[in-house]
N, C-alpha and C. Protein backbone atom coordinates (compact mmCIF):
# COMPACT_ATOMS: atom_id res chain seq x y z
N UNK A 1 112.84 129.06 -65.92
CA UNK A 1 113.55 130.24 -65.45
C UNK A 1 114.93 130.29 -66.10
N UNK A 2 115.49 131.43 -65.92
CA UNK A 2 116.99 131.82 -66.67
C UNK A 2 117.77 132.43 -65.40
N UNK A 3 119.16 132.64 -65.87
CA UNK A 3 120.14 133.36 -65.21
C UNK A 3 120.81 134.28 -66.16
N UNK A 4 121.06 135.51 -65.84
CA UNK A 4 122.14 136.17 -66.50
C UNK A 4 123.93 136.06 -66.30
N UNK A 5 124.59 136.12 -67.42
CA UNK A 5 126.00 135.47 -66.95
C UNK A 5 126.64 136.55 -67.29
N UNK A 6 127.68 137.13 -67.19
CA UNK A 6 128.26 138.17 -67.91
C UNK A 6 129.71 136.87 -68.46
N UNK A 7 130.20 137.32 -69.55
CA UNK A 7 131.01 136.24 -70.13
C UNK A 7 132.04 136.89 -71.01
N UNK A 8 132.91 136.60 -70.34
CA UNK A 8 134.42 137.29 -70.99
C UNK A 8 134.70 136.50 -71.88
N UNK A 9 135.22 136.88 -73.17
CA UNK A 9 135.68 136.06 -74.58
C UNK A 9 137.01 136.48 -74.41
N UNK A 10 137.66 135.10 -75.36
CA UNK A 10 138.97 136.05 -75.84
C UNK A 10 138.82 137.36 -76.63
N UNK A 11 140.03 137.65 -76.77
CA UNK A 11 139.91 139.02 -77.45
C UNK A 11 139.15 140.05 -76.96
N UNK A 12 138.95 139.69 -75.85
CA UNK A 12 138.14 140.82 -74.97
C UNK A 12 137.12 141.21 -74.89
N UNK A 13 136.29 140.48 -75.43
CA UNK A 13 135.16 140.59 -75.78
C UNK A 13 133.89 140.38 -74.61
N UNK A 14 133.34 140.65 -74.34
CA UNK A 14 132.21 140.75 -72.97
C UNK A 14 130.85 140.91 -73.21
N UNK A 15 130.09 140.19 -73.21
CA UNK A 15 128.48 140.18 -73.32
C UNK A 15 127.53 139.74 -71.68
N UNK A 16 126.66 139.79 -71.93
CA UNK A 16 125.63 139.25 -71.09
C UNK A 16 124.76 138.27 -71.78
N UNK A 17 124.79 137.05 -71.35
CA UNK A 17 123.71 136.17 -72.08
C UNK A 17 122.91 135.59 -70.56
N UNK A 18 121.57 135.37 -71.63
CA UNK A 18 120.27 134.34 -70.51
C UNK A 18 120.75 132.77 -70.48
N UNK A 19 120.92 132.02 -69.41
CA UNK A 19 121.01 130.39 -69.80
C UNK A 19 119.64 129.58 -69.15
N UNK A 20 119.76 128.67 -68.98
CA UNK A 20 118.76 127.97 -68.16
C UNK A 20 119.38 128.19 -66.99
N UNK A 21 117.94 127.82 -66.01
CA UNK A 21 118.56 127.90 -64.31
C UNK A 21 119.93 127.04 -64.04
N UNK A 22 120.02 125.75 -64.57
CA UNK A 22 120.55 124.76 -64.18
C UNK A 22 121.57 124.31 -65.10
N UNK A 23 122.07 125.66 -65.72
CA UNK A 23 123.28 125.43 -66.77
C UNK A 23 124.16 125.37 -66.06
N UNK A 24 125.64 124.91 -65.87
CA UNK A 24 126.83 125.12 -65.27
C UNK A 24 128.03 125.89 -66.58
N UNK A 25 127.47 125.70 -67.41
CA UNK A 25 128.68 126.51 -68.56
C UNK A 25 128.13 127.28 -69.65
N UNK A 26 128.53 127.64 -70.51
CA UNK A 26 127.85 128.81 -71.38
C UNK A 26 128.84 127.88 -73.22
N UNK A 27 128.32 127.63 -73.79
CA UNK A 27 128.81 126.71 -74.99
C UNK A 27 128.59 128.24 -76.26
N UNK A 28 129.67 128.55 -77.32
CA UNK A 28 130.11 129.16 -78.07
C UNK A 28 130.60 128.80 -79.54
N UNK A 29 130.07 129.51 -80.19
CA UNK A 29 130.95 128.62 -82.05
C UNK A 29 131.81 129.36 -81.84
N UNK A 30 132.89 129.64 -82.38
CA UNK A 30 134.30 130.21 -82.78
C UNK A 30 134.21 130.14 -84.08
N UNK A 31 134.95 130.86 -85.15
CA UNK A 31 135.23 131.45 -86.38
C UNK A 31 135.57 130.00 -86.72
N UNK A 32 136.35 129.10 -86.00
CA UNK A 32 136.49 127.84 -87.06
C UNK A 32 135.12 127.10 -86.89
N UNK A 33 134.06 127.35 -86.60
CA UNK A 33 133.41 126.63 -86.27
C UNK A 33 133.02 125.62 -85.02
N UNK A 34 134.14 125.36 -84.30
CA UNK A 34 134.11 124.93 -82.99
C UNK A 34 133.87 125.02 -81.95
N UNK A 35 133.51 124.49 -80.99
CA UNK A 35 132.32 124.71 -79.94
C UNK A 35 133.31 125.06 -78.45
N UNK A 36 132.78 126.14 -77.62
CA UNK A 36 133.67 126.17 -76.42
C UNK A 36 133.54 126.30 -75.74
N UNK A 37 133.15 125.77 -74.73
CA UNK A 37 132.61 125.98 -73.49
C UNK A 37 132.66 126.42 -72.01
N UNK A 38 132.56 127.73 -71.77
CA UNK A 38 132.73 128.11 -70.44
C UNK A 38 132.26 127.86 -69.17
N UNK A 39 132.89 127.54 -68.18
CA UNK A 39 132.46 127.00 -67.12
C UNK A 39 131.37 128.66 -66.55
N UNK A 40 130.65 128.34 -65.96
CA UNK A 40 129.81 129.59 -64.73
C UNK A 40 130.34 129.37 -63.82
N UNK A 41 130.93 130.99 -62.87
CA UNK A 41 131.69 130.41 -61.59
C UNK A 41 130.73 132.05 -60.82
N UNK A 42 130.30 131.76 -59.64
CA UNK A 42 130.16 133.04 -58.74
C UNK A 42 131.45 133.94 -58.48
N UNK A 43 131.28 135.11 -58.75
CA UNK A 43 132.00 136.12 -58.63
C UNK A 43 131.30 137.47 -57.42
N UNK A 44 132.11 137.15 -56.50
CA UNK A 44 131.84 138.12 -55.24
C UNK A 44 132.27 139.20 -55.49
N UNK A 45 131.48 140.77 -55.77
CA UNK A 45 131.51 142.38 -55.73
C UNK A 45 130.88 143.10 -55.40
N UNK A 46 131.62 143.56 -54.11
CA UNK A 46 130.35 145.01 -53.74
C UNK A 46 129.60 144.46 -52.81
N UNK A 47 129.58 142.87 -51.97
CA UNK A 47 128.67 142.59 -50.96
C UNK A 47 127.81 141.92 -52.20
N UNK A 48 128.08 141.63 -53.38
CA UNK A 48 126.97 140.65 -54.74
C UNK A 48 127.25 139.78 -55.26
N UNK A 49 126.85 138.83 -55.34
CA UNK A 49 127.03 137.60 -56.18
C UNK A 49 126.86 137.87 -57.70
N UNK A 50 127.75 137.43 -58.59
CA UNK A 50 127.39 137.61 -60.23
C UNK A 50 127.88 136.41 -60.63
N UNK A 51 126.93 136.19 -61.77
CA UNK A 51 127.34 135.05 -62.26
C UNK A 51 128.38 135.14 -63.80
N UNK A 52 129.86 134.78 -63.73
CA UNK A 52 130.40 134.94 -64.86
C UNK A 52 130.90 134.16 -65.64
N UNK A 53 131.91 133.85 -66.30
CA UNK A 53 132.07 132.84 -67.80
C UNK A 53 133.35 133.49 -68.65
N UNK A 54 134.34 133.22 -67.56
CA UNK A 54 135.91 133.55 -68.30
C UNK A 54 136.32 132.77 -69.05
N UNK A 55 136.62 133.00 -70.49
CA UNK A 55 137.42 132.06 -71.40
C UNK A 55 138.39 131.39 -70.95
N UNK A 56 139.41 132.01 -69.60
CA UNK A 56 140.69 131.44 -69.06
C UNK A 56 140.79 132.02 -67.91
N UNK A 57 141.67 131.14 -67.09
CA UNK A 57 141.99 131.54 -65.86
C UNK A 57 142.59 132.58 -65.20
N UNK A 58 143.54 132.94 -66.45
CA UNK A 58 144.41 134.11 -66.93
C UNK A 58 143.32 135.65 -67.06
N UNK A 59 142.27 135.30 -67.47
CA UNK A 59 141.73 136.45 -67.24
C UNK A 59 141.49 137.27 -65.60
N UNK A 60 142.07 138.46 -65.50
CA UNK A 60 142.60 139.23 -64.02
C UNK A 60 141.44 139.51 -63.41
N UNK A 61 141.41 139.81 -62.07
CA UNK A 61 140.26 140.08 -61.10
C UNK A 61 139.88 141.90 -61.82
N UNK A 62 140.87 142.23 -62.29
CA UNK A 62 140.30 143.70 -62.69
C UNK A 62 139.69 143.75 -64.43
N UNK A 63 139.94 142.67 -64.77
CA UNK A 63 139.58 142.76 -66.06
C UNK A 63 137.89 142.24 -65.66
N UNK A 64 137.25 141.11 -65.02
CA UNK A 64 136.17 140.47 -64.55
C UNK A 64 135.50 141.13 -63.85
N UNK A 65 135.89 142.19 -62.90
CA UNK A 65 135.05 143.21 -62.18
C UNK A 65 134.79 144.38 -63.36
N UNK A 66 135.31 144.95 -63.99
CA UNK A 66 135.26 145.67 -65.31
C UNK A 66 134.18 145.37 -65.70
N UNK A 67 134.15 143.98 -66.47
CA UNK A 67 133.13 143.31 -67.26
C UNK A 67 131.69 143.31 -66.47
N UNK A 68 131.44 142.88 -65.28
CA UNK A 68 130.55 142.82 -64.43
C UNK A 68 129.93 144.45 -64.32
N UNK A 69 130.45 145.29 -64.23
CA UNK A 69 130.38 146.65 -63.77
C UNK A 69 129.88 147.49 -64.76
N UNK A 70 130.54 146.28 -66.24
CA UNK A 70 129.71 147.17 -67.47
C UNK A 70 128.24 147.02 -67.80
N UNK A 71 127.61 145.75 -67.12
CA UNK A 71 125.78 145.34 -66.93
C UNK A 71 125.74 145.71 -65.45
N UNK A 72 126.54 145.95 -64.94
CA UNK A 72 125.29 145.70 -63.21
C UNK A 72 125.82 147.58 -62.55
């Protein structure tokens, strides 16, 4: 089985990827080649659980509901 994550990049960037059930982070190359790995954290909206993958902590509750709102 899979999960869908919605996953904020730097630069603003926002996708939806499939992981395994039992992933806890979402792993990335970067332009230098280097690997980066986002933690999966539940994100409560609307009475829903989503599963997301912020590059930083710094990323805002309105920027992450945005992102979520652009798949669900």
């Amino acid at each position: 089985m899979s999960k869908n994550v919605v996953v904020i990049r730097a630069g603003g960037k926002v996708e939806q990827v499939s992981v395994e059930d039992n992933a806890k982070s979402v792993t990335f190359k970067n332009e230098q080649s280097a690997f980066l790995e986002i933690p999966i954290e539940p994100w409560e909206l609307d009475g829903e659980t989503y599963l997301v993958a912020r590059f930083s902590d710094l990323v805002t509750q309105q920027e992450t509901e945005q992102a979520i709102r652009k798949f669900h």
